[in-house]
N, C-alpha and C. Protein backbone atom coordinates (compact mmCIF):
# COMPACT_ATOMS: atom_id res chain seq x y z
N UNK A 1 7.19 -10.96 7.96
CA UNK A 1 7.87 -10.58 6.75
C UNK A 1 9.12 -9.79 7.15
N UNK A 2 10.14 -9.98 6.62
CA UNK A 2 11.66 -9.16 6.52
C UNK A 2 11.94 -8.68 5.64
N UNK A 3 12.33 -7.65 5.53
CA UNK A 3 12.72 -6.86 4.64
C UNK A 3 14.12 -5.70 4.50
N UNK A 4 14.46 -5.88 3.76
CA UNK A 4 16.01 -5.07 3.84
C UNK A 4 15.34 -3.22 3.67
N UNK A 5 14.37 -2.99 3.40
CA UNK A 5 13.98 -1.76 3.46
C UNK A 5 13.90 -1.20 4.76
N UNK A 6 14.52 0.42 5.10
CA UNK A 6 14.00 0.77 6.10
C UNK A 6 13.22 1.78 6.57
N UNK A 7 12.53 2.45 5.06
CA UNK A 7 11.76 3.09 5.05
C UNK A 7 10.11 2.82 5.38
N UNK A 8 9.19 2.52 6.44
CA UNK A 8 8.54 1.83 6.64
C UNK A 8 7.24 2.70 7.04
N UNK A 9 6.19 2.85 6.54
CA UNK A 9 4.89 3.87 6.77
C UNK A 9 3.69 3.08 6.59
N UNK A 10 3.29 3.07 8.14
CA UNK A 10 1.78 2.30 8.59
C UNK A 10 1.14 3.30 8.65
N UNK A 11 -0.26 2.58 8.20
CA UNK A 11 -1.24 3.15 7.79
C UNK A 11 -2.49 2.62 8.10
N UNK A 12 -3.71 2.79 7.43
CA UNK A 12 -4.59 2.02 7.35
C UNK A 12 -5.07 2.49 6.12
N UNK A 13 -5.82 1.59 4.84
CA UNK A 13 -6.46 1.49 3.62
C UNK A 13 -7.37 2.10 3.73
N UNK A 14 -7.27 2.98 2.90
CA UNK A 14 -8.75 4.22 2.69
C UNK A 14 -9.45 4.04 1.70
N UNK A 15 -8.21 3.97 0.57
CA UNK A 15 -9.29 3.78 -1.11
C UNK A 15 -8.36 2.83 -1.73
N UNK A 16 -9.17 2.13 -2.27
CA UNK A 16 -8.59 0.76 -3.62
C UNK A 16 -9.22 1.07 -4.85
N UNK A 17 -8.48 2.06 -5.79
CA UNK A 17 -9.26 2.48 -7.15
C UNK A 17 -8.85 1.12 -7.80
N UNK A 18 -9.22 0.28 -8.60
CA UNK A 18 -8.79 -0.58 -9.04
C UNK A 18 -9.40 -0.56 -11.10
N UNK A 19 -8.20 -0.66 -11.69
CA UNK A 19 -8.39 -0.50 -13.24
C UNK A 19 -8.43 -2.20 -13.61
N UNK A 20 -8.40 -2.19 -14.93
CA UNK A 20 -8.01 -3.23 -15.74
C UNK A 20 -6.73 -4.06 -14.83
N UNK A 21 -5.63 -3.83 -14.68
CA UNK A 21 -4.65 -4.12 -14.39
C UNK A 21 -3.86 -3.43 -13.70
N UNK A 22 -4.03 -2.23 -13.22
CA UNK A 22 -3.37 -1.65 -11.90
C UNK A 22 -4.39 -0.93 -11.02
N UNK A 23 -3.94 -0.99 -9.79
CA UNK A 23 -5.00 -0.42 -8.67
C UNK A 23 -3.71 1.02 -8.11
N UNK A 24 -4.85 1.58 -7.50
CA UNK A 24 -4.45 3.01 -6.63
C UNK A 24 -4.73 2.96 -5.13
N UNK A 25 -4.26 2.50 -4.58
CA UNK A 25 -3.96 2.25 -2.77
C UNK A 25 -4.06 3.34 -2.18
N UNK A 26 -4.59 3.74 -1.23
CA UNK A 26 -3.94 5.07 -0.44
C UNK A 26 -3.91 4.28 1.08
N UNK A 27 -2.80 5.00 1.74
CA UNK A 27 -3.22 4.54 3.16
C UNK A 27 -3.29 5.62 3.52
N UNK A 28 -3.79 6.19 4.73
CA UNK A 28 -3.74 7.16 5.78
C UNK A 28 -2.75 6.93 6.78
N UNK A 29 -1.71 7.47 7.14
CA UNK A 29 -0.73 7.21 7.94
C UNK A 29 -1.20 7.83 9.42
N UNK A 30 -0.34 7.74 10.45
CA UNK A 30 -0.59 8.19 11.71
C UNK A 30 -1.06 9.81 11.75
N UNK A 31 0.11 10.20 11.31
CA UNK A 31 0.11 11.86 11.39
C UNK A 31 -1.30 12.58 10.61
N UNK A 32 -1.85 11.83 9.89
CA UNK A 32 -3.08 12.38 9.28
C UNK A 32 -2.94 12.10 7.76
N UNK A 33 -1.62 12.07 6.66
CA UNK A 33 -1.20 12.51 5.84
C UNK A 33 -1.86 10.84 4.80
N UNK A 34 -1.85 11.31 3.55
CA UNK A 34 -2.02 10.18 3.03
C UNK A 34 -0.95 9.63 1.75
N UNK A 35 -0.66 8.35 1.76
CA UNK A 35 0.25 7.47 0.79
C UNK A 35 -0.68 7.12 -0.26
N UNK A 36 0.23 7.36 -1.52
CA UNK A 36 -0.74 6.57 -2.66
C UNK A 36 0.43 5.23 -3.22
N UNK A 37 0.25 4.38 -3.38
CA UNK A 37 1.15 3.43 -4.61
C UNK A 37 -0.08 2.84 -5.31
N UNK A 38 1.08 2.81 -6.79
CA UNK A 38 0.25 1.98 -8.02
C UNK A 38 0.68 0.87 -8.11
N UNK A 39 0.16 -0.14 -7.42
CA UNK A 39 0.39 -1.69 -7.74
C UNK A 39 -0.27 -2.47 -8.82
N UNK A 40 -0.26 -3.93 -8.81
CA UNK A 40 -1.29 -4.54 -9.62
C UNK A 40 -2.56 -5.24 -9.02
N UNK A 41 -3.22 -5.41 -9.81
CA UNK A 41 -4.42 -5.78 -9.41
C UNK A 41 -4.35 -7.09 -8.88
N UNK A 42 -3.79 -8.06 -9.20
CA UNK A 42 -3.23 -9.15 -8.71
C UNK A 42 -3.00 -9.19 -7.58
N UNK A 43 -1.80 -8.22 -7.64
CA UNK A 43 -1.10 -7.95 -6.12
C UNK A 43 -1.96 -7.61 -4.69
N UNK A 44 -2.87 -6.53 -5.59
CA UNK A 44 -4.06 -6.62 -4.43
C UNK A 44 -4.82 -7.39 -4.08
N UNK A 45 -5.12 -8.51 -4.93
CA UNK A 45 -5.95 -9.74 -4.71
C UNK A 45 -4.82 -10.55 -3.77
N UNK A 46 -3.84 -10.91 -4.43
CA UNK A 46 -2.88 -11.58 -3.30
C UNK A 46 -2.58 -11.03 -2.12
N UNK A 47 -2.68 -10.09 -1.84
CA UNK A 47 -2.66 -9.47 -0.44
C UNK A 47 -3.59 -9.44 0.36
N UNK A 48 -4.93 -9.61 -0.87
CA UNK A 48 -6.51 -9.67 -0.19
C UNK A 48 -6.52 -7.98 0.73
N UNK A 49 -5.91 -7.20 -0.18
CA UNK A 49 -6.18 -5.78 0.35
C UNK A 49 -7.85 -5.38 0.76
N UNK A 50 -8.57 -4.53 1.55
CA UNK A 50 -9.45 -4.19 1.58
C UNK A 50 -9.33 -2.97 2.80
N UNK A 51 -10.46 -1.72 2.37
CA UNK A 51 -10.44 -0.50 2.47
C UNK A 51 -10.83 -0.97 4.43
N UNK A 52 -9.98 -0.04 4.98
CA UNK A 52 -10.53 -0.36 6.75
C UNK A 52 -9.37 -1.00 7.36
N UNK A 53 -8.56 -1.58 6.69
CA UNK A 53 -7.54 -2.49 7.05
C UNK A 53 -6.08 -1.79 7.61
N UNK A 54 -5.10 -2.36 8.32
CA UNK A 54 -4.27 -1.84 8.30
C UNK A 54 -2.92 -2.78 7.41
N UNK A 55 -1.91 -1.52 6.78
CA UNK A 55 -1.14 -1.80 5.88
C UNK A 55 -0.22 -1.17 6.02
N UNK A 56 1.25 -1.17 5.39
CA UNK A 56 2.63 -0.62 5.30
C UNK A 56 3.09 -0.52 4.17
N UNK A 57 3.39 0.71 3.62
CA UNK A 57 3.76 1.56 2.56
C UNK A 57 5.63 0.82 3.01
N UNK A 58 5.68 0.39 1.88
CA UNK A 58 7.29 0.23 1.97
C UNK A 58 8.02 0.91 0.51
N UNK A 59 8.84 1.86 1.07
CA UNK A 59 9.78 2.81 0.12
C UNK A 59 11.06 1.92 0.45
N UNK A 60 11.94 1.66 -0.81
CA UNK A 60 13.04 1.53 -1.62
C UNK A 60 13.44 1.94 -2.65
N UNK A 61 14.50 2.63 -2.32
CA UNK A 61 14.75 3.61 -4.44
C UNK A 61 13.62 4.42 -4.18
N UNK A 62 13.31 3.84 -5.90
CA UNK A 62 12.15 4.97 -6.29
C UNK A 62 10.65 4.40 -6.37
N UNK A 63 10.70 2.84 -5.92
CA UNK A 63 9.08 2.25 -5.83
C UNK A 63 8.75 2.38 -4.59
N UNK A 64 7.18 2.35 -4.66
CA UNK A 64 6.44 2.25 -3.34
C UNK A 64 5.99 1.01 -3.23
N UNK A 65 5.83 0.06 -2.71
CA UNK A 65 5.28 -1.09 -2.29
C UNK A 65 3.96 -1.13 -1.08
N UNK A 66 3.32 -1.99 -1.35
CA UNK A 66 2.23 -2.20 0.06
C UNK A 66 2.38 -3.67 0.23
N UNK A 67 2.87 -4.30 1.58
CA UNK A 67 3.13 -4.89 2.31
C UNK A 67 1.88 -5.17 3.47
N UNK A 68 1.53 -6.51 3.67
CA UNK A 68 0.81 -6.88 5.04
C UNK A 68 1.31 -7.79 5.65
């Protein structure tokens, strides 16, 4: 994947709160610290997110994205 972003924070998936239609991601990054983004539930199915995994928090502007 390419991306014009160069704000880029690996992690690994800790928690997938998942609602009706948006989920709550966190990753755990290197340093200890943890990322949250609110994506869709979709999105997590299309990504086939799951907790244990490793993932990348991508910042642009003012959204957070999760990227695999």
């Amino acid at each position: 994947m390419k991306l014009s972003a160069r704000n880029l924070l690996a992690g690994k998936v800790v928690e997938i709160d998942k609602g009706e239609v948006m989920a709550k991601v966190k990753l755990k990054l290197a340093d200890g610290q943890t990322i949250s983004a609110l994506i869709s539930v979709e999105a997590v199915e299309d990504l086939d997110l799951e907790v244990g995994e490793e993932a990348t928090a991508i910042i642009k502007a003012t959204e957070v994205m999760i990227g695999k």
